[in-house]
N, C-alpha and C. Protein backbone atom coordinates (compact mmCIF):
# COMPACT_ATOMS: atom_id res chain seq x y z
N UNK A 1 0.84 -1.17 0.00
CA UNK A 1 0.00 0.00 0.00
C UNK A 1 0.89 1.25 0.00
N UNK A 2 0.58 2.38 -0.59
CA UNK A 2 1.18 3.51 -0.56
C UNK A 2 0.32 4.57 -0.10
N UNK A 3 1.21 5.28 0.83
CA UNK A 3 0.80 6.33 1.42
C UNK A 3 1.22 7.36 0.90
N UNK A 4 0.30 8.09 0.28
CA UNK A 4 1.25 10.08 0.02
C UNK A 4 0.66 10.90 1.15
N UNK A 5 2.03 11.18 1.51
CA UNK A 5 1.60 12.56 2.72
C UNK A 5 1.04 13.83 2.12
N UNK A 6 0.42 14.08 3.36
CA UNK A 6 -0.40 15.31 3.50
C UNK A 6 0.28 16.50 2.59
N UNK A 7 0.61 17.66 1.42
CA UNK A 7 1.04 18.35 0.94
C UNK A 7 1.21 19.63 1.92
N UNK A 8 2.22 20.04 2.32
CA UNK A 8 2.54 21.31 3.07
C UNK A 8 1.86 22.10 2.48
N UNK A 9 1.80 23.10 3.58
CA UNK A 9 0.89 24.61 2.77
C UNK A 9 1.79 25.52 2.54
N UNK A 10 2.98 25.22 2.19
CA UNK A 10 3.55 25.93 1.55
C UNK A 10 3.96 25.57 0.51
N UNK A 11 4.10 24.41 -0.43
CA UNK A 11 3.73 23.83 -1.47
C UNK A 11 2.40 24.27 -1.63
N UNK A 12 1.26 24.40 -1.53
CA UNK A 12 -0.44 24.38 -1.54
C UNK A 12 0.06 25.89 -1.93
N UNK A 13 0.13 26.91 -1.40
CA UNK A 13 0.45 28.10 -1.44
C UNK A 13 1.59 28.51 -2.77
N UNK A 14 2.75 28.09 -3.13
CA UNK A 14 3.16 27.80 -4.04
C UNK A 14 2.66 27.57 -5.56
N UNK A 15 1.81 26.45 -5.52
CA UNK A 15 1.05 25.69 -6.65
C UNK A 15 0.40 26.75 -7.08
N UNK A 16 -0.56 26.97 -5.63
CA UNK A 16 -1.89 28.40 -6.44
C UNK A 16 -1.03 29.60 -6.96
N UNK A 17 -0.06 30.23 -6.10
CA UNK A 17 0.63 30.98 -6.66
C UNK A 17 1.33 30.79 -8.16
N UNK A 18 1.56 29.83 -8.73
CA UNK A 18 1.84 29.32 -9.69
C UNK A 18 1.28 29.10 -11.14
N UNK A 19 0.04 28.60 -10.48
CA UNK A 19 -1.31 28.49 -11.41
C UNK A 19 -1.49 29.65 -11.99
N UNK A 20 -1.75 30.75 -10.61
CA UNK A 20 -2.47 32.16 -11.28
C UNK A 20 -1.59 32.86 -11.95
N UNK A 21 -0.63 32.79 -11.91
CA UNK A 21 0.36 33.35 -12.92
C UNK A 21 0.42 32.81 -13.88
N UNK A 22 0.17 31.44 -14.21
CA UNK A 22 0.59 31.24 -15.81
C UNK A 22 -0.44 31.42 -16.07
N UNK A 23 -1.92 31.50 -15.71
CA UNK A 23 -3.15 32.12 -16.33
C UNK A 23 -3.53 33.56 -16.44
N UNK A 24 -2.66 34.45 -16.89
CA UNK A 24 -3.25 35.81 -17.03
C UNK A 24 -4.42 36.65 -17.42
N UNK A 25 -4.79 35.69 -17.97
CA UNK A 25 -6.40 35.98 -18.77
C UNK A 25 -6.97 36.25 -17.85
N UNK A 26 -7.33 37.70 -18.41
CA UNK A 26 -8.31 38.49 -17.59
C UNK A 26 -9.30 38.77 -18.42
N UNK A 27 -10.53 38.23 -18.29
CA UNK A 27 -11.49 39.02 -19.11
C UNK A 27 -12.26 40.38 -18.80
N UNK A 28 -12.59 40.93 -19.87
CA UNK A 28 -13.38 42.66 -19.33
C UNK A 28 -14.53 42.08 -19.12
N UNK A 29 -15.29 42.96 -18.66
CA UNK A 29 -16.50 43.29 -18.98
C UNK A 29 -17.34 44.00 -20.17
N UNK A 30 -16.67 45.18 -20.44
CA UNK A 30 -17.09 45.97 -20.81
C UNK A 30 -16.04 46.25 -22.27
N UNK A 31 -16.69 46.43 -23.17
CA UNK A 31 -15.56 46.91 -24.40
C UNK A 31 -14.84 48.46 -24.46
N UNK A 32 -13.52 47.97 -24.68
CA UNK A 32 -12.67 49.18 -24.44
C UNK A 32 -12.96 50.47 -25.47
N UNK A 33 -13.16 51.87 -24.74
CA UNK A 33 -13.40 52.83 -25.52
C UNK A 33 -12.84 52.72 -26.94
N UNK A 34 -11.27 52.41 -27.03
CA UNK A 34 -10.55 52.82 -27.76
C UNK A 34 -10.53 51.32 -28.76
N UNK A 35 -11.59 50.45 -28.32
CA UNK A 35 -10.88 49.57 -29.35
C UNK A 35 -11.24 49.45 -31.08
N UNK A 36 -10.57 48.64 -31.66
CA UNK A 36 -10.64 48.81 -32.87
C UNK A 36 -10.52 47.72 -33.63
N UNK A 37 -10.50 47.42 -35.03
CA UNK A 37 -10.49 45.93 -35.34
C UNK A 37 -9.60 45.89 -36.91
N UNK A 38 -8.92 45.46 -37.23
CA UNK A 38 -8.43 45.60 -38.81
C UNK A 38 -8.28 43.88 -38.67
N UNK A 39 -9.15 43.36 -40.24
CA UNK A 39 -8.69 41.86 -40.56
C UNK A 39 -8.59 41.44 -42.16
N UNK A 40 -7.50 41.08 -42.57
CA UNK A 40 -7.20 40.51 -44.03
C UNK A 40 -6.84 39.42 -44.26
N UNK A 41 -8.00 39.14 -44.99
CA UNK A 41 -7.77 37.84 -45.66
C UNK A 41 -7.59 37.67 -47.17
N UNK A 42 -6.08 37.03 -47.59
CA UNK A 42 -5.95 36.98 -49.02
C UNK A 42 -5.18 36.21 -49.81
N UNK A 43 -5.00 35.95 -50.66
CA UNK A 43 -4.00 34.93 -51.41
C UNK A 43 -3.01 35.83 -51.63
N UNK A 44 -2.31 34.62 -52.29
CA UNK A 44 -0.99 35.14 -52.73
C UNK A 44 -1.16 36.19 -53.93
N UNK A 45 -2.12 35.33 -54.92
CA UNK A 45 -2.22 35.91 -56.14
C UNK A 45 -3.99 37.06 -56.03
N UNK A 46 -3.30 38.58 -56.79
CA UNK A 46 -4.51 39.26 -56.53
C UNK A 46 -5.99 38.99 -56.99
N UNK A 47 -5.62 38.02 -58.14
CA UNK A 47 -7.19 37.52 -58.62
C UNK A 47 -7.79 36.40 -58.10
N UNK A 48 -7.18 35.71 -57.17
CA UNK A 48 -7.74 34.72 -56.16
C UNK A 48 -8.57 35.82 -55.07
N UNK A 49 -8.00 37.14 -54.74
CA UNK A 49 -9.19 36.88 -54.23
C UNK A 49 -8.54 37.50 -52.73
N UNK A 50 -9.67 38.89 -52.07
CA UNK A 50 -8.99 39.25 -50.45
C UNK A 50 -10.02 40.18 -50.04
N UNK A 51 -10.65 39.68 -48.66
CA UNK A 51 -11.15 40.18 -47.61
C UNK A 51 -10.47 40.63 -46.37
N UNK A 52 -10.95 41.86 -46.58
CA UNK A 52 -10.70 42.73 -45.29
C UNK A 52 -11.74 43.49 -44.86
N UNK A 53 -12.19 43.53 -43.36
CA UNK A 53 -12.76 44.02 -42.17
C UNK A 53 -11.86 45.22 -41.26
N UNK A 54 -12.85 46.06 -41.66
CA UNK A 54 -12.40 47.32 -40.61
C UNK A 54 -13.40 47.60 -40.08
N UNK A 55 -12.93 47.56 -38.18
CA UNK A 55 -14.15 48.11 -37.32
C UNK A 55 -13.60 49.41 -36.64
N UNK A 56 -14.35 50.56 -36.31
CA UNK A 56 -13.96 51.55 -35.71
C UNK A 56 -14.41 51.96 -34.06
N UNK A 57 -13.79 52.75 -33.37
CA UNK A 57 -14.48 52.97 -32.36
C UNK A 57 -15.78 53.07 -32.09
N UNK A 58 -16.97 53.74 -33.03
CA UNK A 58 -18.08 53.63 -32.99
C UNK A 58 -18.56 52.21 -33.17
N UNK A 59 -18.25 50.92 -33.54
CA UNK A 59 -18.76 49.42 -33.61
C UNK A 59 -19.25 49.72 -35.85
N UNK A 60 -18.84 50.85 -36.13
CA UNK A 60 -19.27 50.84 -37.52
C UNK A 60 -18.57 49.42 -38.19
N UNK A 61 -18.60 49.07 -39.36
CA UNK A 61 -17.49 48.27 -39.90
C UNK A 61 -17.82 48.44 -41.43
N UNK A 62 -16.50 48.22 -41.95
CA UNK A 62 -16.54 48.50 -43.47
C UNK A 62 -16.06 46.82 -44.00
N UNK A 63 -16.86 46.37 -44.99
CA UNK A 63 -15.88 45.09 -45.04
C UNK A 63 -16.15 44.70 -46.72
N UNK A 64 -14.67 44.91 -46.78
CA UNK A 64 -14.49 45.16 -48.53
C UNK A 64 -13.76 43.50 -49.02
N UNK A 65 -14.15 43.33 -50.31
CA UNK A 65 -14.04 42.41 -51.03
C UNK A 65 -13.34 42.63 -51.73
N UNK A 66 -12.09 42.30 -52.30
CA UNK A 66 -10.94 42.71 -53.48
C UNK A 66 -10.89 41.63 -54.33
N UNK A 67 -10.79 41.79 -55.98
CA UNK A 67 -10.18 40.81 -56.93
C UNK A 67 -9.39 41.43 -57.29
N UNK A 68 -8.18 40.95 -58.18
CA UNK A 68 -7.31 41.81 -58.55
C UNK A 68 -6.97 43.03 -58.33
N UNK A 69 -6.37 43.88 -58.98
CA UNK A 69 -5.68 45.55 -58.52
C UNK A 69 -6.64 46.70 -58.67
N UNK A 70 -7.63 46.57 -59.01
CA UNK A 70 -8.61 47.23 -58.59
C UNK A 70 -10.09 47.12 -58.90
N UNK A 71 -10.93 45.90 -58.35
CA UNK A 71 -11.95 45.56 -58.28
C UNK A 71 -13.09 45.51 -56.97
N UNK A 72 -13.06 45.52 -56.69
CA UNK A 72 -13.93 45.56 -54.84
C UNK A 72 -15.06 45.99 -54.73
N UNK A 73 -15.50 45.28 -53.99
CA UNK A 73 -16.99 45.59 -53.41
C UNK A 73 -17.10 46.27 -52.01
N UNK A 74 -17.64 46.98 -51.83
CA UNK A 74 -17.51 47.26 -49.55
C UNK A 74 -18.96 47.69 -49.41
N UNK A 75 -19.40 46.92 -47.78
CA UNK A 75 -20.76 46.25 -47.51
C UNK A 75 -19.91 47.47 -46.00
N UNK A 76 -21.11 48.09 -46.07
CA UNK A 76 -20.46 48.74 -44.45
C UNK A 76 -21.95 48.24 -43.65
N UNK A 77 -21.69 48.45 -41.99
CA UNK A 77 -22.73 47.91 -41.35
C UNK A 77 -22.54 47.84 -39.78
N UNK A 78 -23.01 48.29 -39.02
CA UNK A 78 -22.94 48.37 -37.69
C UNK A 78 -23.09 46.96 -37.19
N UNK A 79 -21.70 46.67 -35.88
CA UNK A 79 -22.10 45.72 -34.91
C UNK A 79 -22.26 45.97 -33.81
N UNK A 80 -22.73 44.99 -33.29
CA UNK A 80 -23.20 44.55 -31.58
C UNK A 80 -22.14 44.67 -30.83
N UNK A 81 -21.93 45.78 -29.46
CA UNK A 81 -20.83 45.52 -28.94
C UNK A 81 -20.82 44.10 -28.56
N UNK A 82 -21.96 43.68 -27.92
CA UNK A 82 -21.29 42.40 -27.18
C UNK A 82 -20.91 41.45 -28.06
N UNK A 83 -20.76 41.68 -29.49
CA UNK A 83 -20.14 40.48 -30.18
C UNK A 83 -18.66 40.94 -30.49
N UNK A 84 -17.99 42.28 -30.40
CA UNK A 84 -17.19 42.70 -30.05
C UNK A 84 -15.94 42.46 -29.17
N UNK A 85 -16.80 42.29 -28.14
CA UNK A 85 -16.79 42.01 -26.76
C UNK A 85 -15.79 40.93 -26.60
N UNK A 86 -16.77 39.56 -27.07
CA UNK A 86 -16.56 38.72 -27.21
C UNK A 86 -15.13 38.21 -27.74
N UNK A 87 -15.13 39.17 -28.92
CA UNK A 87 -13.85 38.78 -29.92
C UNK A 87 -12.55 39.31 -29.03
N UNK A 88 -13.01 40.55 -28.24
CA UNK A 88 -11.49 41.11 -27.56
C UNK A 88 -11.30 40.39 -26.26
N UNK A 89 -12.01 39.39 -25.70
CA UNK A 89 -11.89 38.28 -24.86
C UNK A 89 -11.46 37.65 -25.10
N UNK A 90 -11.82 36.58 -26.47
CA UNK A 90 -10.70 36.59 -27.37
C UNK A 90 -9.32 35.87 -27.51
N UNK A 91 -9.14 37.62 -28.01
CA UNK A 91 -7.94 37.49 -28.05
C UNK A 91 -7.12 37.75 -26.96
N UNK A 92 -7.49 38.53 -25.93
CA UNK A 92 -6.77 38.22 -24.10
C UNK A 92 -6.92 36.86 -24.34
N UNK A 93 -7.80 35.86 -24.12
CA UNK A 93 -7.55 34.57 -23.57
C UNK A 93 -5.99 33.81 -24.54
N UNK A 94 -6.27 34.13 -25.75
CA UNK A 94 -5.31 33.35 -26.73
C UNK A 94 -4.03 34.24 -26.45
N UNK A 95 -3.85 35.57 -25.30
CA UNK A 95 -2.68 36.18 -25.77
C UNK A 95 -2.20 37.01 -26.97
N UNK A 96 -2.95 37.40 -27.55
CA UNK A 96 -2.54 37.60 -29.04
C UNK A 96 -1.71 39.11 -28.59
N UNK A 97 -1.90 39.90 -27.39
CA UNK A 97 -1.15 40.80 -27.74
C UNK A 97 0.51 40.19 -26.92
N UNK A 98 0.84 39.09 -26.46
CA UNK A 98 1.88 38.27 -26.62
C UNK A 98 2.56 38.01 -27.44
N UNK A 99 2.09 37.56 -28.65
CA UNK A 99 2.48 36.55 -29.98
C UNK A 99 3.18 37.68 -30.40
N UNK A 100 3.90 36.88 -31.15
CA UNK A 100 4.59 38.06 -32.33
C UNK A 100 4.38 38.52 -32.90
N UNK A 101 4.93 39.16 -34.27
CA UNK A 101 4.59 40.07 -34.94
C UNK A 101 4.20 39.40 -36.53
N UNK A 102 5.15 38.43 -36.54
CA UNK A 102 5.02 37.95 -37.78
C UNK A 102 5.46 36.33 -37.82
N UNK A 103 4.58 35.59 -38.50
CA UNK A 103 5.22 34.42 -38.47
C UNK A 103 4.80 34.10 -40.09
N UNK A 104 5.63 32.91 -40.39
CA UNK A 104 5.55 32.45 -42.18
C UNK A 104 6.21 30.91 -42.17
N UNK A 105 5.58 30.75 -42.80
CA UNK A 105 6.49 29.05 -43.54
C UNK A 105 6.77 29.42 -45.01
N UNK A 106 8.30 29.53 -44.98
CA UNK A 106 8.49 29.92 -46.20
C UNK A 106 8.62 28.36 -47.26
N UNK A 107 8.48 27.40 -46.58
CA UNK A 107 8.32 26.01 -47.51
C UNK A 107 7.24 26.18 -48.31
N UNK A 108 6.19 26.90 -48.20
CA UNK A 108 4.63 27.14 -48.94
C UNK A 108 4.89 27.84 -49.90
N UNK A 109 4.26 27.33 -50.81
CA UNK A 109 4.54 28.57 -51.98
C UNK A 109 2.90 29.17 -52.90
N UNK A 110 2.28 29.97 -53.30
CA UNK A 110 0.83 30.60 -53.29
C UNK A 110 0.10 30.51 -52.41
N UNK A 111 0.41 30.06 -51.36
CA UNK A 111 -0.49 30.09 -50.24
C UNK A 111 -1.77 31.66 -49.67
N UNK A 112 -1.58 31.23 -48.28
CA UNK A 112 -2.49 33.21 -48.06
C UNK A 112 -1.43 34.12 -47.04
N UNK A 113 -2.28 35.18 -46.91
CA UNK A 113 -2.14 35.82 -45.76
C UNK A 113 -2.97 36.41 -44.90
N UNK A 114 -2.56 36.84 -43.70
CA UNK A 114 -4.10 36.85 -42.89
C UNK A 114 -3.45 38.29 -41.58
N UNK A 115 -4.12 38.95 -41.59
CA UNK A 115 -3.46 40.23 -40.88
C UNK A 115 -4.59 40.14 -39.91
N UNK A 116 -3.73 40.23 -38.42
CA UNK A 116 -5.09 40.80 -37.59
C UNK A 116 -4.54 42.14 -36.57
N UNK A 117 -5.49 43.22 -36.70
CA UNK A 117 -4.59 43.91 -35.74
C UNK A 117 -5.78 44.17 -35.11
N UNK A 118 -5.85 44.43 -33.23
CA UNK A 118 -6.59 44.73 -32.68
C UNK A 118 -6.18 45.68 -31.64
N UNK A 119 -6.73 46.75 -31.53
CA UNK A 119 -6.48 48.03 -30.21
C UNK A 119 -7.40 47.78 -29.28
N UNK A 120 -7.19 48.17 -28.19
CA UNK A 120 -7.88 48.32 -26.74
C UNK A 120 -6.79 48.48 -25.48
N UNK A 121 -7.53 49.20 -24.72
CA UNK A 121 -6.84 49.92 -23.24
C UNK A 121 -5.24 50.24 -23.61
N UNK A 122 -5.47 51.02 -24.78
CA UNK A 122 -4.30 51.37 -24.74
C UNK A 122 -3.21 50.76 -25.47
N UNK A 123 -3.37 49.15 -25.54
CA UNK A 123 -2.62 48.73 -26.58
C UNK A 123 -2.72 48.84 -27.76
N UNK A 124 -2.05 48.05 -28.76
CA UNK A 124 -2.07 48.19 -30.09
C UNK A 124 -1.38 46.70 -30.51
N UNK A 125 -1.73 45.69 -31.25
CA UNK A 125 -0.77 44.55 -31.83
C UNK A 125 -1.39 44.42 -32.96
N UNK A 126 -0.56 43.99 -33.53
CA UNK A 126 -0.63 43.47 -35.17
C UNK A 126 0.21 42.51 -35.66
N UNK A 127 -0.78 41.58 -36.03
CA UNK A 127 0.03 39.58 -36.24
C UNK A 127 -0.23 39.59 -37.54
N UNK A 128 0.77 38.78 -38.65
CA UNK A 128 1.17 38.53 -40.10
C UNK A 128 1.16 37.17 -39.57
N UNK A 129 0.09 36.31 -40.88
CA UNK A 129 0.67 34.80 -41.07
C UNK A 129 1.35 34.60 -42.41
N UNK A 130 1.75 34.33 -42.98
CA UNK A 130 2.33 34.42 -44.15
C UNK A 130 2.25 32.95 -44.66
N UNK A 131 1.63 31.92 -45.12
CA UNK A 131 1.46 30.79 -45.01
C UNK A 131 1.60 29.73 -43.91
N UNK A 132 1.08 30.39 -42.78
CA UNK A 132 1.12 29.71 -41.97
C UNK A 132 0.04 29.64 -40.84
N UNK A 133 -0.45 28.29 -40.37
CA UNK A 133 -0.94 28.19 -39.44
C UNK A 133 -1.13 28.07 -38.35
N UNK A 134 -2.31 28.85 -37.29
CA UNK A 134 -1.81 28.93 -35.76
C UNK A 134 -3.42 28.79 -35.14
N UNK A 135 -3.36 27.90 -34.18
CA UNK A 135 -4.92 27.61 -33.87
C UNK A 135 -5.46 28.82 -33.22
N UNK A 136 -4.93 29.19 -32.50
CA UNK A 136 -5.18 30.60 -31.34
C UNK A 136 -5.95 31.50 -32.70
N UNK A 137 -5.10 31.79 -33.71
CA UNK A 137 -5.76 32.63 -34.65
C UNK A 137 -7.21 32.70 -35.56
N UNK A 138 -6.93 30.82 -35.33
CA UNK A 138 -7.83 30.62 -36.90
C UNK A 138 -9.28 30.59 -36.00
N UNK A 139 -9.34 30.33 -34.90
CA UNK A 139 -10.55 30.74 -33.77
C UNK A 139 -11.26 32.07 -34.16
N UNK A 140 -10.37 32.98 -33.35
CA UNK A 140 -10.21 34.30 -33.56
C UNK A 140 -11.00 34.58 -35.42
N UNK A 141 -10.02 34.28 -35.78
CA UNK A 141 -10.45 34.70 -37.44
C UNK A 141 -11.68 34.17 -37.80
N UNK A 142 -12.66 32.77 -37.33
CA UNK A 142 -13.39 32.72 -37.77
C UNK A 142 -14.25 33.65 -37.10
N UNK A 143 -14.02 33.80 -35.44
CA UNK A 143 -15.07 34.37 -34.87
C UNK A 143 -15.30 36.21 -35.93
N UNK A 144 -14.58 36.40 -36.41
CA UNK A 144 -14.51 37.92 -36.83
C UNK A 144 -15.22 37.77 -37.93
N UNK A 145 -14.74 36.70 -38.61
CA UNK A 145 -15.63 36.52 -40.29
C UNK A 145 -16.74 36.32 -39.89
N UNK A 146 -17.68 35.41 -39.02
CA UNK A 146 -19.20 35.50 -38.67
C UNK A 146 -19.64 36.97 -38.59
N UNK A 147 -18.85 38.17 -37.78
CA UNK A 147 -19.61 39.27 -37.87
C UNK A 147 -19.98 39.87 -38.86
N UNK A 148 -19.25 39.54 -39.96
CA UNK A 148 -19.88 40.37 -41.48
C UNK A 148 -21.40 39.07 -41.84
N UNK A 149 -22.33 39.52 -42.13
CA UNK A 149 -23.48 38.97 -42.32
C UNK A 149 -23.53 37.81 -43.73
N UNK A 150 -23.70 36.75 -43.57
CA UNK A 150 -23.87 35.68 -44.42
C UNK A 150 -23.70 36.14 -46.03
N UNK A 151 -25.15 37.08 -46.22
CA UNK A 151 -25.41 37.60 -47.48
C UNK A 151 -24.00 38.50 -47.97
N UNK A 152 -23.64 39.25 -47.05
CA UNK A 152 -22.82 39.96 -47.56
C UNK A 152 -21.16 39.60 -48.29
N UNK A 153 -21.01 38.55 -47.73
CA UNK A 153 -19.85 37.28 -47.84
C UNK A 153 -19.99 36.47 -48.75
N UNK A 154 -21.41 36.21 -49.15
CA UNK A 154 -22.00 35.42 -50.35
C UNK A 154 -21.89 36.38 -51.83
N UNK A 155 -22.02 37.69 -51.65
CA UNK A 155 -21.61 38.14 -52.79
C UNK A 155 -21.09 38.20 -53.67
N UNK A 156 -21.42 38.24 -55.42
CA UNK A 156 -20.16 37.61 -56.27
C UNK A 156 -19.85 38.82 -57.16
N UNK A 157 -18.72 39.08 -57.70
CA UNK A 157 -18.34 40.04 -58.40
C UNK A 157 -19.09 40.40 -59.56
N UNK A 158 -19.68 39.41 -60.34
CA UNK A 158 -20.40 39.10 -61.12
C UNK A 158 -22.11 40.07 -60.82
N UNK A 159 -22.56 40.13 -59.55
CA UNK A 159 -23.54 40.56 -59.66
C UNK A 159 -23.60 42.04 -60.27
N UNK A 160 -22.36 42.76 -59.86
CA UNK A 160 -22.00 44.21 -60.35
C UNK A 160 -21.84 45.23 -61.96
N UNK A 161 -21.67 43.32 -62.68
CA UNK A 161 -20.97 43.17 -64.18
C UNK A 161 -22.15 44.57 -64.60
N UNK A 162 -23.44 44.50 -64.49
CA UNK A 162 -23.93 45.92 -65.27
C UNK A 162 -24.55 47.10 -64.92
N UNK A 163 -23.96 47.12 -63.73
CA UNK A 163 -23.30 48.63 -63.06
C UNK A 163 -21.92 48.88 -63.99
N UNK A 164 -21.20 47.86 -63.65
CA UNK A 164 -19.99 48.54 -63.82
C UNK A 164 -19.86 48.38 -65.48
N UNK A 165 -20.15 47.65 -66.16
CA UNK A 165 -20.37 47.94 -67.63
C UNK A 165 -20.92 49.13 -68.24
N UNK A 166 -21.98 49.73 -67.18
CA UNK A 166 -21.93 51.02 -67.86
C UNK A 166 -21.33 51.75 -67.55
N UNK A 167 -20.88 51.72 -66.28
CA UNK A 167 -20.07 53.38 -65.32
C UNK A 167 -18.74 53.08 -66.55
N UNK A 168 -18.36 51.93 -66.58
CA UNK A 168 -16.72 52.13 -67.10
C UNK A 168 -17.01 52.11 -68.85
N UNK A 169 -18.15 52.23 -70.03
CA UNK A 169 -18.29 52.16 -70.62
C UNK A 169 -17.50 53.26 -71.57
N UNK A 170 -17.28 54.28 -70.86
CA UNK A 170 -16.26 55.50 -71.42
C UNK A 170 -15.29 55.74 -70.61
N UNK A 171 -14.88 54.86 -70.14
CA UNK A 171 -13.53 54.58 -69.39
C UNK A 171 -12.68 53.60 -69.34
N UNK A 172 -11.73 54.33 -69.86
CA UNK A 172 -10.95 53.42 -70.08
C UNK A 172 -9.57 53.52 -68.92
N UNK A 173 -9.28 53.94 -67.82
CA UNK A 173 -9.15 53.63 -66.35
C UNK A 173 -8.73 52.19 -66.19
N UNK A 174 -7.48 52.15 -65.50
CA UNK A 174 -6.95 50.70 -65.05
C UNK A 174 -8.44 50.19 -64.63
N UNK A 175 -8.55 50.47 -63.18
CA UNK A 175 -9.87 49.90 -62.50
C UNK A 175 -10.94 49.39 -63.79
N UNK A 176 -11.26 50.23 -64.33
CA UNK A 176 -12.28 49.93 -65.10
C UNK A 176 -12.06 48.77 -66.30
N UNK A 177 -11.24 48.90 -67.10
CA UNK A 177 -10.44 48.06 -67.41
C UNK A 177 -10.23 46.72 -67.28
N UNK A 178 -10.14 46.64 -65.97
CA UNK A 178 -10.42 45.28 -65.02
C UNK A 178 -11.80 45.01 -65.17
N UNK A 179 -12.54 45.50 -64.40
CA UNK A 179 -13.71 45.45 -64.72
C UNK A 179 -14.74 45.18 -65.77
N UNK A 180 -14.23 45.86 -66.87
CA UNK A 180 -14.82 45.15 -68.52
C UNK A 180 -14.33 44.00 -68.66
N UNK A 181 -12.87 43.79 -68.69
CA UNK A 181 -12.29 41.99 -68.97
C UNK A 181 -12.90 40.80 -68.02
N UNK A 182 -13.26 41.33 -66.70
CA UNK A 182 -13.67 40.43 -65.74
C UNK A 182 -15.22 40.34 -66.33
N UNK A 183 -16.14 41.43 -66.32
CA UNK A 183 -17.85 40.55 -66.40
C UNK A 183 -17.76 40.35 -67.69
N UNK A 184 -16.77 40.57 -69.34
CA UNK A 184 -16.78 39.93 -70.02
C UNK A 184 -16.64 38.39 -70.48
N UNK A 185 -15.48 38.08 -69.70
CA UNK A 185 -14.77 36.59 -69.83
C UNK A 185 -14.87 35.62 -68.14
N UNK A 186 -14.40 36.74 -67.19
CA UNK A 186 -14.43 35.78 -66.13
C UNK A 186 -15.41 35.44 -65.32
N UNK A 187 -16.09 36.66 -65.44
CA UNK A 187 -17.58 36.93 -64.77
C UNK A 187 -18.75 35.93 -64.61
N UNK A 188 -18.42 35.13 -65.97
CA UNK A 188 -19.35 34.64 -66.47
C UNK A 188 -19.19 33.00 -66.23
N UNK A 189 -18.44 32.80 -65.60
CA UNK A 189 -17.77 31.65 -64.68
C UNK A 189 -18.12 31.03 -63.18
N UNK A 190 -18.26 32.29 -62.74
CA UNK A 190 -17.80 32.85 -61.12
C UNK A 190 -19.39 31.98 -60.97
């Protein structure tokens, strides 16, 4: 039979002291005046294709759609602080204003990239993946992509083809440019 003795309370005292330190996560309550949200998502190559989310102190958000060098759509739209909230909990729990600045696997080659920068109480961080993956993030990243609304994410470049066939019809403008070759040939794919 084995006996383990009783643990001193100063070991006991120790341990907890121990614990609470490697758990720093503090969650708020309340969302920080100052916070803010920037998120990009994109390939390597510009006609594959890149989403980015910008939220501002007011909870506004702008969240633009890019194909190539100058094509885009932007869906702006107010959120919920407490889904906000949520996201800057977050990223305290995962640490993100810990992590570094930049990480990459340069073994990948066309892969994406994925930018997240988030402000509050004062801080400021901003993380680069560069083909690479990190679970803490891809959490995070989905929770941010749910806040732009289903429909708006479902959108295809294609729906625009005759707007922009006429606006660029006497323009001949890089942007536009793009725009005629795409709802001519690619548009019609998508």
């Amino acid at each position: 039979m084995i006996f383990i003795e009783k643990p001193s309370k100063v070991f006991l005292i120790f341990l907890i002291i121990f614990i609470s330190g490697c758990s720093s996560f503090q969650q708020v309550e309340v969302l920080p005046d100052d916070f803010e949200l920037y998120y990009e998502d994109s390939a390597m190559h510009l006609e594959w294709g890149q989403d980015i989310l910008e939220i501002d102190t007011e909870n506004n958000a702008a969240y633009t759609q890019k194909k190539g060098s100058g094509m885009e759509m932007i869906s702006e739209f107010n959120i919920e602080e407490e889904k906000l909230l949520e996201i800057y909990n977050k990223a305290l729990e995962n640490n993100f204003f810990g992590l570094q600045n930049n990480y990459e696997d340069p073994t990948i080659m066309d892969g994406g990239i994925q930018v997240i920068e988030i402000k509050g109480q004062g801080a400021s961080k901003k993380v680069t993946l560069v083909n690479y993956y990190m679970y803490e993030l891809d959490t995070l990243s989905s929770m941010i992509l749910n806040l732009v609304p289903q429909e708006m994410r479902d959108r295809k470049f294609n729906d625009l083809c005759p707007e922009k066939m006429t606006e660029c019809s006497n323009d001949n403008s890089e942007v536009c440019t793009e725009w005629v070759h795409y709802c001519e040939d690619e548009g019609n794919k998508e």
